[in-house]
PDB file of N, CA and C in Angstrom:
ATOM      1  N   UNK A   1       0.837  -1.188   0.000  1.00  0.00           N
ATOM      2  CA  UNK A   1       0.000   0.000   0.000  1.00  0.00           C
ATOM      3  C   UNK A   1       0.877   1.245   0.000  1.00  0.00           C
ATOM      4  N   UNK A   2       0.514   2.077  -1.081  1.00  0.00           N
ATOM      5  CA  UNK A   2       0.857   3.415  -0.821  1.00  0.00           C
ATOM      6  C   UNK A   2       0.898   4.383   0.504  1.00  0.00           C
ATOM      7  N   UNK A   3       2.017   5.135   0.962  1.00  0.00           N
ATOM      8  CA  UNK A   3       1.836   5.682   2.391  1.00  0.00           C
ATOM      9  C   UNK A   3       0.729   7.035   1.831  1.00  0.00           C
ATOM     10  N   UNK A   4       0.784   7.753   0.991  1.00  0.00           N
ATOM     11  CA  UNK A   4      -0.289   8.547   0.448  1.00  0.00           C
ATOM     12  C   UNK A   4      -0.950   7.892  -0.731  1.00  0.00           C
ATOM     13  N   UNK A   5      -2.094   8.834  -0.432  1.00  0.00           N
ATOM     14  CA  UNK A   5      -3.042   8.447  -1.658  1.00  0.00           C
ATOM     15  C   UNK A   5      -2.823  10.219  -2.974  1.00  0.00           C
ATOM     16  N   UNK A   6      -2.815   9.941  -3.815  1.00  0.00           N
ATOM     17  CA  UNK A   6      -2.975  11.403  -5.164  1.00  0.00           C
ATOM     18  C   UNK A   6      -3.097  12.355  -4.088  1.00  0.00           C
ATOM     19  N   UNK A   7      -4.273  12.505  -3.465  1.00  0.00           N
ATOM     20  CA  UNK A   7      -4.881  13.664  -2.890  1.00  0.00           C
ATOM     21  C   UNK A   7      -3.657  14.676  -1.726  1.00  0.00           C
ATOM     22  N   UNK A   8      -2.942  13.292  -0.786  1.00  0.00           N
ATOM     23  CA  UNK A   8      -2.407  13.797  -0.074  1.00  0.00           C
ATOM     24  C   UNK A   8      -1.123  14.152  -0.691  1.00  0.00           C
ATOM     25  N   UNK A   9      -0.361  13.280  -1.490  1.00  0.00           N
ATOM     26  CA  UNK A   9       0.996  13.381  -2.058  1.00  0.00           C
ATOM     27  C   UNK A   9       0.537  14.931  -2.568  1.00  0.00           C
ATOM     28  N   UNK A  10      -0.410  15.439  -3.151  1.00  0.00           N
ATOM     29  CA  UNK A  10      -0.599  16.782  -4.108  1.00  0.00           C
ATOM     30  C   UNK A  10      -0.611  17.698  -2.996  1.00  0.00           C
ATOM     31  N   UNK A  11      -1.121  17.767  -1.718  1.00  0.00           N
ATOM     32  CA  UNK A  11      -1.235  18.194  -0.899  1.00  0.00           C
ATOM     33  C   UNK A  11       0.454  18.824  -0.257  1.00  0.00           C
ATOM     34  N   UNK A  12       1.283  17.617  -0.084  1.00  0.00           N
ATOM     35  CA  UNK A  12       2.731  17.683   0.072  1.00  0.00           C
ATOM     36  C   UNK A  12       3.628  18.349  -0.838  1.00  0.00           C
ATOM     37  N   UNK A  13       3.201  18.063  -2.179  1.00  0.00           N
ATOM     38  CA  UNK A  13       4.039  18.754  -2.871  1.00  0.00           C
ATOM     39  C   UNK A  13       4.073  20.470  -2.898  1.00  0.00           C
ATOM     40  N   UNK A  14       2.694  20.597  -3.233  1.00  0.00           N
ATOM     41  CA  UNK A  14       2.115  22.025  -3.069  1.00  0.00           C
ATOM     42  C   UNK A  14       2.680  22.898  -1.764  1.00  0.00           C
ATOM     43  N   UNK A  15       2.606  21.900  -0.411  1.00  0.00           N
ATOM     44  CA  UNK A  15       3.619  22.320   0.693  1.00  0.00           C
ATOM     45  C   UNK A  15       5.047  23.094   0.428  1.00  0.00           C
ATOM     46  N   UNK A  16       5.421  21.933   0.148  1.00  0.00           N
ATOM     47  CA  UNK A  16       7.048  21.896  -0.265  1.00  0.00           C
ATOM     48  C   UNK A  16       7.308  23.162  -1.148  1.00  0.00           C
ATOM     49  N   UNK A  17       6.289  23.081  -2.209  1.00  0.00           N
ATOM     50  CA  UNK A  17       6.622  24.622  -3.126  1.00  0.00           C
ATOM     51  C   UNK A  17       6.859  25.745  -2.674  1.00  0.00           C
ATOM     52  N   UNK A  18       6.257  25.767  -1.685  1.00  0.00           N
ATOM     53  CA  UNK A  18       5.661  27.229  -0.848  1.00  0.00           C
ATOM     54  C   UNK A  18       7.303  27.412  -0.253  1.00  0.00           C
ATOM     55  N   UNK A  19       8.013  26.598   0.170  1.00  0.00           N
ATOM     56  CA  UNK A  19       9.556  27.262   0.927  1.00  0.00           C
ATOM     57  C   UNK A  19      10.688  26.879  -0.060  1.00  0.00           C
ATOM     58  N   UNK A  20      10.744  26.440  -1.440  1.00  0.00           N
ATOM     59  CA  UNK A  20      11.766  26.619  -2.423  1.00  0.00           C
ATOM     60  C   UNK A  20      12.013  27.668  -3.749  1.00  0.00           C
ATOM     61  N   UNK A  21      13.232  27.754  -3.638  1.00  0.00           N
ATOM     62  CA  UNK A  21      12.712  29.150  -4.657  1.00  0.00           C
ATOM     63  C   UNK A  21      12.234  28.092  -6.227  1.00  0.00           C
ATOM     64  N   UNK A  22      11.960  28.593  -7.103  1.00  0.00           N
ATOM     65  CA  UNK A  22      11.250  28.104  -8.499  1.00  0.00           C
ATOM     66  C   UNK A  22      12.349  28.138  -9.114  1.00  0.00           C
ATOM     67  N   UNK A  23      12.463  26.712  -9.715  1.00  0.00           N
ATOM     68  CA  UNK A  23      13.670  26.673 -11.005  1.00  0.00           C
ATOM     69  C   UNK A  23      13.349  27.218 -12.192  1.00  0.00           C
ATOM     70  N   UNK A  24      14.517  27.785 -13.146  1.00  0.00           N
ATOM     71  CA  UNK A  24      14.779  28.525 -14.195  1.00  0.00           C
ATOM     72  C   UNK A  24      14.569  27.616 -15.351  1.00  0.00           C
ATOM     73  N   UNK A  25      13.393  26.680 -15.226  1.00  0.00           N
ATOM     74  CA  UNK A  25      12.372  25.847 -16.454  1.00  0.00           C
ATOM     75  C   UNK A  25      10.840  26.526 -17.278  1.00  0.00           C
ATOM     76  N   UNK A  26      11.124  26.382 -18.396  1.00  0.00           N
ATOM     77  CA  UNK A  26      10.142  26.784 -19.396  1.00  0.00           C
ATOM     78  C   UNK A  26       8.896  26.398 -18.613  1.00  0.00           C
ATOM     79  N   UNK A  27       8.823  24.702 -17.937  1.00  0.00           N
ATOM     80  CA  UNK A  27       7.859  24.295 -17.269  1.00  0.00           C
ATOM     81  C   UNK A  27       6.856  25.210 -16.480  1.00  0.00           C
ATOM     82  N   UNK A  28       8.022  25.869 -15.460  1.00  0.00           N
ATOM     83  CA  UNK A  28       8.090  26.238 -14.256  1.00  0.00           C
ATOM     84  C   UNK A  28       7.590  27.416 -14.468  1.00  0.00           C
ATOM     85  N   UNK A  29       8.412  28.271 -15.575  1.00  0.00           N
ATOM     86  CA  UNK A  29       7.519  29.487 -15.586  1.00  0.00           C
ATOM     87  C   UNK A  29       5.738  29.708 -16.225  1.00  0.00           C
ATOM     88  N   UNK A  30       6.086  28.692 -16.799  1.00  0.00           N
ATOM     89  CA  UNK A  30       4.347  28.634 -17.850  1.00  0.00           C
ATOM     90  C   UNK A  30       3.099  28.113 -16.622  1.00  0.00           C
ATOM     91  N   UNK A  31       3.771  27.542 -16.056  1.00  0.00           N
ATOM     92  CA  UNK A  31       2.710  26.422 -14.875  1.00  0.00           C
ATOM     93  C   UNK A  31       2.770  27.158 -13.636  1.00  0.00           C
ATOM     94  N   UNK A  32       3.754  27.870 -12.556  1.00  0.00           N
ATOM     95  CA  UNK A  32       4.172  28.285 -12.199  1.00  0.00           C
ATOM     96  C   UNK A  32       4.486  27.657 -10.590  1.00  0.00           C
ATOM     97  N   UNK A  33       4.281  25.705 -10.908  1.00  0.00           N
ATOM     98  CA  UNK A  33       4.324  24.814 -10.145  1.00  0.00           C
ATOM     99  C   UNK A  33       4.320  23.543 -10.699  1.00  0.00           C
ATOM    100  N   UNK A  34       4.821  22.198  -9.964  1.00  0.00           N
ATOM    101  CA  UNK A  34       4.821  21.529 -10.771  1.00  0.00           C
ATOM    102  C   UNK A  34       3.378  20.826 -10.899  1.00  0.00           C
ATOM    103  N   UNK A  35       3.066  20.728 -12.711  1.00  0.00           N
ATOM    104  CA  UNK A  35       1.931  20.103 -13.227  1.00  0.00           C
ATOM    105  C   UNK A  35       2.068  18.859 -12.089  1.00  0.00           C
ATOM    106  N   UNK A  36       0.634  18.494 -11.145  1.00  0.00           N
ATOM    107  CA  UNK A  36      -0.177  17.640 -11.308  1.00  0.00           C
ATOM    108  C   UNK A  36      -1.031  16.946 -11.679  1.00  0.00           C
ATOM    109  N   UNK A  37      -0.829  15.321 -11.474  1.00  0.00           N
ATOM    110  CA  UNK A  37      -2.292  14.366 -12.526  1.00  0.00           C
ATOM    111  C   UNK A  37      -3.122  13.641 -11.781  1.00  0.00           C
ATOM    112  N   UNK A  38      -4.119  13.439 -11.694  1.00  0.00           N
ATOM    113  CA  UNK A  38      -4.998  12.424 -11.112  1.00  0.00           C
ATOM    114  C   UNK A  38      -5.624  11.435 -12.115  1.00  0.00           C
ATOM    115  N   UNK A  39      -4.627  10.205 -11.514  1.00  0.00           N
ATOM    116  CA  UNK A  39      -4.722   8.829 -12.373  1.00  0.00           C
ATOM    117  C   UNK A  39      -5.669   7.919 -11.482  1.00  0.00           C
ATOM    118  N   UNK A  40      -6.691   7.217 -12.464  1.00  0.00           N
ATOM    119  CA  UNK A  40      -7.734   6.667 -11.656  1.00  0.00           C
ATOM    120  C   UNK A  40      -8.414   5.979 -12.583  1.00  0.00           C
ATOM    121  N   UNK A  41      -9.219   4.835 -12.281  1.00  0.00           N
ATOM    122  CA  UNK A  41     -10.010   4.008 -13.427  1.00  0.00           C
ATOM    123  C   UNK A  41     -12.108   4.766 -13.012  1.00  0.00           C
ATOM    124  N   UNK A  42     -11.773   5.358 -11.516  1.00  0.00           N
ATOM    125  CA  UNK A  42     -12.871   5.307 -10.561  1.00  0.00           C
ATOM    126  C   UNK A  42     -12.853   6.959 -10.813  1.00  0.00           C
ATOM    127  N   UNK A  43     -12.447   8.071 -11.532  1.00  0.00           N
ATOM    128  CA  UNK A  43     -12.535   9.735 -10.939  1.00  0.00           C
ATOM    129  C   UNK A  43     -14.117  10.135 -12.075  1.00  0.00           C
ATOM    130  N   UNK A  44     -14.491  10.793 -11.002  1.00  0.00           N
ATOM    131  CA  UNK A  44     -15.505  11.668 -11.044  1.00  0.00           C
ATOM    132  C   UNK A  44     -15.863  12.713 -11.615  1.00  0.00           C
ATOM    133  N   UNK A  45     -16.370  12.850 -12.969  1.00  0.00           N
ATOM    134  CA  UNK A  45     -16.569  14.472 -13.390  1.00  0.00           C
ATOM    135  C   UNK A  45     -17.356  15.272 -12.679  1.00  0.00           C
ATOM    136  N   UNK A  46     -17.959  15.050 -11.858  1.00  0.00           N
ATOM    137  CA  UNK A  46     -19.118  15.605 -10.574  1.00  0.00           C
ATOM    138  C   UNK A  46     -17.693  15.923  -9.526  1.00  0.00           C
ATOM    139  N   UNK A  47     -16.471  15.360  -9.624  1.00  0.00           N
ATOM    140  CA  UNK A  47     -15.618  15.613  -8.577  1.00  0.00           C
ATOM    141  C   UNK A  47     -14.271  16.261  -8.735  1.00  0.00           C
ATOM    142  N   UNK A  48     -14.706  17.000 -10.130  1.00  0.00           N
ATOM    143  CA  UNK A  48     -13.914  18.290 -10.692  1.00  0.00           C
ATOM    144  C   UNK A  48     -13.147  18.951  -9.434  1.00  0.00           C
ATOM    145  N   UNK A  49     -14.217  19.991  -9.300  1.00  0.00           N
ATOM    146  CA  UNK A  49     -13.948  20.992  -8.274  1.00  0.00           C
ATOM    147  C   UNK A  49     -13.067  20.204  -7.090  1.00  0.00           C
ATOM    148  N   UNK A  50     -13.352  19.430  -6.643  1.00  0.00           N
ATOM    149  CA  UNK A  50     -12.541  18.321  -5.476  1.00  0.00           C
ATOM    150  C   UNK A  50     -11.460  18.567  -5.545  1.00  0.00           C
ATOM    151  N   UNK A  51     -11.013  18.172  -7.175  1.00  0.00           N
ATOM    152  CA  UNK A  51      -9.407  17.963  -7.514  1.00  0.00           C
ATOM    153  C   UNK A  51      -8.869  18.962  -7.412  1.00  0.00           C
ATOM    154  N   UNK A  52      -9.297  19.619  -8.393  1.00  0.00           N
ATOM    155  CA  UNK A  52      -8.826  21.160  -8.245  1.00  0.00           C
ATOM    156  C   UNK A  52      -8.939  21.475  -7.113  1.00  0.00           C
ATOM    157  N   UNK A  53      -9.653  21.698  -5.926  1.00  0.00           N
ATOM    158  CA  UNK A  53      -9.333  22.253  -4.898  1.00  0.00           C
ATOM    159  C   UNK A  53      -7.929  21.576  -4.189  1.00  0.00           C
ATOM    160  N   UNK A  54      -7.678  20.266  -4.394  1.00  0.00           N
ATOM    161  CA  UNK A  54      -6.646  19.650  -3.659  1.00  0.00           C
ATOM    162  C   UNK A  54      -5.307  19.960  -4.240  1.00  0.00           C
ATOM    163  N   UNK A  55      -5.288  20.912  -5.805  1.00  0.00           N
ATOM    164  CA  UNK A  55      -4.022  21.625  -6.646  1.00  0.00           C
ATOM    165  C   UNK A  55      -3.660  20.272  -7.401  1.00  0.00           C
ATOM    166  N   UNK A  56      -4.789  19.874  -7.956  1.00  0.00           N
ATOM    167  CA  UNK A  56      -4.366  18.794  -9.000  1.00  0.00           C
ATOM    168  C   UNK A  56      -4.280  19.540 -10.217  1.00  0.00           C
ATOM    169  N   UNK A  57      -3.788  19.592 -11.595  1.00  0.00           N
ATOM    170  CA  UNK A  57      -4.025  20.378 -12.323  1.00  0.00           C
ATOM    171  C   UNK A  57      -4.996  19.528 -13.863  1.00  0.00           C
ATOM    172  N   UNK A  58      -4.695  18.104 -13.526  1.00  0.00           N
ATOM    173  CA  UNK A  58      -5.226  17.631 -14.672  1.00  0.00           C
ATOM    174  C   UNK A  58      -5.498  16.192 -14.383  1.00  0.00           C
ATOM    175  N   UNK A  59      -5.931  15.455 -15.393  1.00  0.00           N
ATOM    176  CA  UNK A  59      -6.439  14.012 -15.425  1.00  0.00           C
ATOM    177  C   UNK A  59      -6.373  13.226 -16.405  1.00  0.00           C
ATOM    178  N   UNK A  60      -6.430  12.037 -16.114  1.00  0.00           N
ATOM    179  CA  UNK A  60      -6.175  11.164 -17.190  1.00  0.00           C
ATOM    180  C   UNK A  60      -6.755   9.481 -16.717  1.00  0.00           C
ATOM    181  N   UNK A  61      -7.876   8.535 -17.003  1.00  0.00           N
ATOM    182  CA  UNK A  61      -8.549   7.503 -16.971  1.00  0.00           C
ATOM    183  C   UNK A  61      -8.030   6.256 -17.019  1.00  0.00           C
ATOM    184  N   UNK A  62      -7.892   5.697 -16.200  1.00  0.00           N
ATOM    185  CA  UNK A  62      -7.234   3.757 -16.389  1.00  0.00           C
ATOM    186  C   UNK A  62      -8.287   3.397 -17.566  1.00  0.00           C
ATOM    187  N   UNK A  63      -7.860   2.226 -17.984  1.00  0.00           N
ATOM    188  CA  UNK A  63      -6.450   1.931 -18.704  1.00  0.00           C
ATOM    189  C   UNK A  63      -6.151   3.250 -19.488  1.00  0.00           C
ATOM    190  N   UNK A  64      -4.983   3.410 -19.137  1.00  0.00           N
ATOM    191  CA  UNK A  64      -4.208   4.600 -19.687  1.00  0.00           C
ATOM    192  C   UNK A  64      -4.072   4.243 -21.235  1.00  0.00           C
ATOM    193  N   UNK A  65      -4.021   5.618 -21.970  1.00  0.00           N
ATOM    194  CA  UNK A  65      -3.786   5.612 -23.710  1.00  0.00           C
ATOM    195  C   UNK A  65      -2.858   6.343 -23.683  1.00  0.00           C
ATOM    196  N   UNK A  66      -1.741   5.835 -23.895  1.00  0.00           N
ATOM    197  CA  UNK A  66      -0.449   6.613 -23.638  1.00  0.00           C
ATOM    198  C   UNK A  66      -0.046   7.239 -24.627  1.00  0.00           C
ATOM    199  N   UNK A  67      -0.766   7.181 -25.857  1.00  0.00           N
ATOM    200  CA  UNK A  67      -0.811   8.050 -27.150  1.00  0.00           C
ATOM    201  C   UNK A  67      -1.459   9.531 -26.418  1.00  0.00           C
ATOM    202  N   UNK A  68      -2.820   9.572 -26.140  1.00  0.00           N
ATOM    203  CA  UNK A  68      -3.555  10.551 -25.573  1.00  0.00           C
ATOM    204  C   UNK A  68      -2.468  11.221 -24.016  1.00  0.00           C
ATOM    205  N   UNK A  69      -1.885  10.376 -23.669  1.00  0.00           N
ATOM    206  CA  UNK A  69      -1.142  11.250 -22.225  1.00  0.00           C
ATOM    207  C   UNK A  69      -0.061  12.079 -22.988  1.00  0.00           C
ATOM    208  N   UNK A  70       0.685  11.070 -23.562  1.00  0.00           N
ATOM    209  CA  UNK A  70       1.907  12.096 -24.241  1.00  0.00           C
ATOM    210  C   UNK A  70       0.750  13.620 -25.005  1.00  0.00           C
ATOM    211  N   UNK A  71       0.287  13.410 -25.496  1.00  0.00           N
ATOM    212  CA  UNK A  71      -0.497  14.643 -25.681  1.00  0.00           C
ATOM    213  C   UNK A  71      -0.966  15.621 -24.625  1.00  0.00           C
ATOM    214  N   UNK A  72      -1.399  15.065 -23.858  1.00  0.00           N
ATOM    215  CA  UNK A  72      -1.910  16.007 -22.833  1.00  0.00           C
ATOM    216  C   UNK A  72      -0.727  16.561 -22.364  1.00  0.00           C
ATOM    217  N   UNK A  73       0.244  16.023 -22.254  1.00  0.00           N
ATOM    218  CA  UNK A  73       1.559  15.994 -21.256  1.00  0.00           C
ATOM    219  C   UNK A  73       2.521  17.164 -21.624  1.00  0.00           C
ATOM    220  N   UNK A  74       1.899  17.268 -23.129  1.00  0.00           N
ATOM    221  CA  UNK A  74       2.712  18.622 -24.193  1.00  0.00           C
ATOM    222  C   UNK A  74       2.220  19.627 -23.411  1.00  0.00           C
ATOM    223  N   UNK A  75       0.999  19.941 -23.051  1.00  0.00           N
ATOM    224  CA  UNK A  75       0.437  20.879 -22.344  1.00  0.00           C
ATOM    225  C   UNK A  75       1.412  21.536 -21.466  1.00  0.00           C
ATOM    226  N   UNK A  76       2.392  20.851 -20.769  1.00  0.00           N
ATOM    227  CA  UNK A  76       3.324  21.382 -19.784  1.00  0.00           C
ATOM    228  C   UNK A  76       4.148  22.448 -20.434  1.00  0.00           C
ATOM    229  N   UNK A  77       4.339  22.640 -21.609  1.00  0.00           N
ATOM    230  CA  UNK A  77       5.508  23.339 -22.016  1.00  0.00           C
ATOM    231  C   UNK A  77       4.640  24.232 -23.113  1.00  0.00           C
ATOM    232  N   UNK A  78       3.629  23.970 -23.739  1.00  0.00           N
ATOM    233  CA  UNK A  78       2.955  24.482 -25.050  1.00  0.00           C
ATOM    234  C   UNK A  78       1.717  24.725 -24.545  1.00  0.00           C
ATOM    235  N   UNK A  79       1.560  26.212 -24.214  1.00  0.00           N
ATOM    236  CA  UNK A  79       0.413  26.608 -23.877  1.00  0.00           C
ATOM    237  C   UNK A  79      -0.830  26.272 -24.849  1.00  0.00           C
ATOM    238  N   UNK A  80      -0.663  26.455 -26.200  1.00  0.00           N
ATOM    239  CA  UNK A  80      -1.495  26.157 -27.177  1.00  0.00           C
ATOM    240  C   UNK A  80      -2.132  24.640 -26.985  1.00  0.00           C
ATOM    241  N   UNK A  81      -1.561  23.793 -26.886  1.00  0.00           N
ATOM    242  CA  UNK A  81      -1.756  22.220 -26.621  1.00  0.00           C
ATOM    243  C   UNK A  81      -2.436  22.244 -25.499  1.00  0.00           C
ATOM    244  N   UNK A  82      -2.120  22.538 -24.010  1.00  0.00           N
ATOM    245  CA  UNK A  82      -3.116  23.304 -23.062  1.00  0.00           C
ATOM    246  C   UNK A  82      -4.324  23.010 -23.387  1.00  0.00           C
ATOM    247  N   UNK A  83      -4.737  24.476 -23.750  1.00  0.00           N
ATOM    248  CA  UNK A  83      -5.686  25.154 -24.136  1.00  0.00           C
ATOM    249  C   UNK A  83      -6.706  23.695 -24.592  1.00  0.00           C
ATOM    250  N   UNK A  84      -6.298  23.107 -25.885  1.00  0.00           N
ATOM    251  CA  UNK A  84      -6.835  22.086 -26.770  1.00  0.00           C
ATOM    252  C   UNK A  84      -7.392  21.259 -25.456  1.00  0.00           C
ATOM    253  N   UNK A  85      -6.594  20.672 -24.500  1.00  0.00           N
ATOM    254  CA  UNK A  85      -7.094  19.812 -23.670  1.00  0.00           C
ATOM    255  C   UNK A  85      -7.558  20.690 -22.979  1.00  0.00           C
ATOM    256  N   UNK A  86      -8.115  21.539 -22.509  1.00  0.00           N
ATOM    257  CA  UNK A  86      -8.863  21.929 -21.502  1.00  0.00           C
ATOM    258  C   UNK A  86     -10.248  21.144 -21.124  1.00  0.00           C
ATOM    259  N   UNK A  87     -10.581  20.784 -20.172  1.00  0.00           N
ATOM    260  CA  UNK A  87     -11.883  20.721 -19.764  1.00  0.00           C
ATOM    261  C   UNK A  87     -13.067  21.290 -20.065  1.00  0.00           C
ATOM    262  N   UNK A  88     -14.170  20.967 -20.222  1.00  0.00           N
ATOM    263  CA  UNK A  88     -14.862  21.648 -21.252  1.00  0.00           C
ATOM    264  C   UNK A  88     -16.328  20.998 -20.709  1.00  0.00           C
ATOM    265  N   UNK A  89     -17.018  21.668 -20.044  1.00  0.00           N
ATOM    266  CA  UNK A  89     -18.483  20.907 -19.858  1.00  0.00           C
ATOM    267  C   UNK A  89     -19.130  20.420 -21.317  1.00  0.00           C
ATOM    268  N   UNK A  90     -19.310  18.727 -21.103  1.00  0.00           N
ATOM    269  CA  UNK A  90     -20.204  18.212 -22.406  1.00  0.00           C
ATOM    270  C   UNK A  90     -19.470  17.335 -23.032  1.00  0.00           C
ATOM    271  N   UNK A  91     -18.045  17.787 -22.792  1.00  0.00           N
ATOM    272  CA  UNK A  91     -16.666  16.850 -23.520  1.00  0.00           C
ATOM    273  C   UNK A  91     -16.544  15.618 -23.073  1.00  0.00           C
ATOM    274  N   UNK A  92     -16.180  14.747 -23.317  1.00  0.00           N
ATOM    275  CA  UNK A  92     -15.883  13.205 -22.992  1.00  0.00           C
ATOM    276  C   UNK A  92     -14.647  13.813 -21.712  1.00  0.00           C
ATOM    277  N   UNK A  93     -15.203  13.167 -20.616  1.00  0.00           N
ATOM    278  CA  UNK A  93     -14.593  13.208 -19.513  1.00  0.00           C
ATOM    279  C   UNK A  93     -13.388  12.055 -19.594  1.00  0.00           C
ATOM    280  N   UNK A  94     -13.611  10.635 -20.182  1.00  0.00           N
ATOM    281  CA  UNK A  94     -12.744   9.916 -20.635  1.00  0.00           C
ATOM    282  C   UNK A  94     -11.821  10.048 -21.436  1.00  0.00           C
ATOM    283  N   UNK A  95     -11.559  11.719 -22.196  1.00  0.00           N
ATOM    284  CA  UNK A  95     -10.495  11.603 -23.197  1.00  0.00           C
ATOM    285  C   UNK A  95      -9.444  12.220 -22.212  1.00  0.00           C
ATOM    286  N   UNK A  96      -9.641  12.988 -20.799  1.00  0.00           N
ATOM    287  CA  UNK A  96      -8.658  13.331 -19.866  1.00  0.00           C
ATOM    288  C   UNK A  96      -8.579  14.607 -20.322  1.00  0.00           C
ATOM    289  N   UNK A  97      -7.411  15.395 -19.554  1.00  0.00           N
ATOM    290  CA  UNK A  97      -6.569  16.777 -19.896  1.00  0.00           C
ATOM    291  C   UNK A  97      -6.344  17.268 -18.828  1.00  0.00           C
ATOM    292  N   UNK A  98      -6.753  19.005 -19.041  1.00  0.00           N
ATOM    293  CA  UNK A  98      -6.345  19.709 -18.186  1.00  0.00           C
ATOM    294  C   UNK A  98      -7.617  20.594 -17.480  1.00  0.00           C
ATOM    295  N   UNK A  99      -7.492  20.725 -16.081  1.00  0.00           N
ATOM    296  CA  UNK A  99      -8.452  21.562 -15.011  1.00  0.00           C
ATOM    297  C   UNK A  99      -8.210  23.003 -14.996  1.00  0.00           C
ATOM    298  N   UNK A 100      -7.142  23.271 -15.172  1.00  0.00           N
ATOM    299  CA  UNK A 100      -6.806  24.697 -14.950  1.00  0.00           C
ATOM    300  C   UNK A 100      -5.710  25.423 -16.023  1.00  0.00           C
ATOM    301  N   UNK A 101      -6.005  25.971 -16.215  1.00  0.00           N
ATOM    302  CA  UNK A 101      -4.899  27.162 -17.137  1.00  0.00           C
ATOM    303  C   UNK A 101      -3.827  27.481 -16.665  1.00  0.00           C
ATOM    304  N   UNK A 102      -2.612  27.455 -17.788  1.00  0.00           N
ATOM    305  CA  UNK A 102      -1.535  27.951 -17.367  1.00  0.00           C
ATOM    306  C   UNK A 102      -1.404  28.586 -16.527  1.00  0.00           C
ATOM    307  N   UNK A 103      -0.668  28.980 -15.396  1.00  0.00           N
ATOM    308  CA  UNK A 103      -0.290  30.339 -14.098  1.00  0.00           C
ATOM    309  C   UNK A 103       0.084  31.868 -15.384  1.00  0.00           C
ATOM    310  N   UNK A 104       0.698  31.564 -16.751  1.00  0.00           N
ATOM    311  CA  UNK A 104       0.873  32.494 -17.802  1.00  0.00           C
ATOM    312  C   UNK A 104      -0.263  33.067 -18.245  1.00  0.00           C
ATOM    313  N   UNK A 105      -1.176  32.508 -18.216  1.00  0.00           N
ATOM    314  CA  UNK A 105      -2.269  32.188 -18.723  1.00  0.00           C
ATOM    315  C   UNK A 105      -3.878  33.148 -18.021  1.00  0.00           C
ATOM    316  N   UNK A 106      -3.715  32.921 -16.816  1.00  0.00           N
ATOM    317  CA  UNK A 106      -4.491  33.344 -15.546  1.00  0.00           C
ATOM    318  C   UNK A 106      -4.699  34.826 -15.525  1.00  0.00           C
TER     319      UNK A 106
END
């Protein structure tokens, strides 16, 4: 068994951010933290807001399509690609992406 579950590990990291200074990554400045994912066969589009409140930034559905992640995953560096995956009320909750907009972006 995992000592955390997604929720708490996101919880820790988000901690940790708060007392290091930010590295000098394309990532880092576009996101303005590091991208989180919530991997799950069981997540909830009714449990959006949840994630996001816990500083998840995005999602992606068991069994994983690792064609579709590497895509989403561009999002980290290519705001444009982003954008494409955004969340979108009505959209197939199963194709995954992203919850929140770039920190560039905001």
């Amino acid at each position: 068994m995992p000592l955390l579950n997604g929720y708490e590990a996101t919880e820790c990291i988000r901690g940790m951010e708060k007392g290091f200074e930010p590295p000098h990554r394309l990532s880092h400045q576009l996101n303005g933290r590091i991208p989180t994912f919530a991997v799950s066969a069981s997540l909830l589009e009714e449990k959006r807001q949840e994630i996001i409140n816990f500083g998840i930034d995005g999602w992606i559905l068991k069994p994983i399509d690792f064609t579709r992640l590497r895509t989403i995953l561009k999002g980290i560096t290519d705001p444009a690609q982003r954008l494409r995956d955004m969340y979108r009320e009505g959209r197939s909750w199963e194709l995954g992406g992203w919850l929140c907009y770039p920190a560039s972006e905001s």
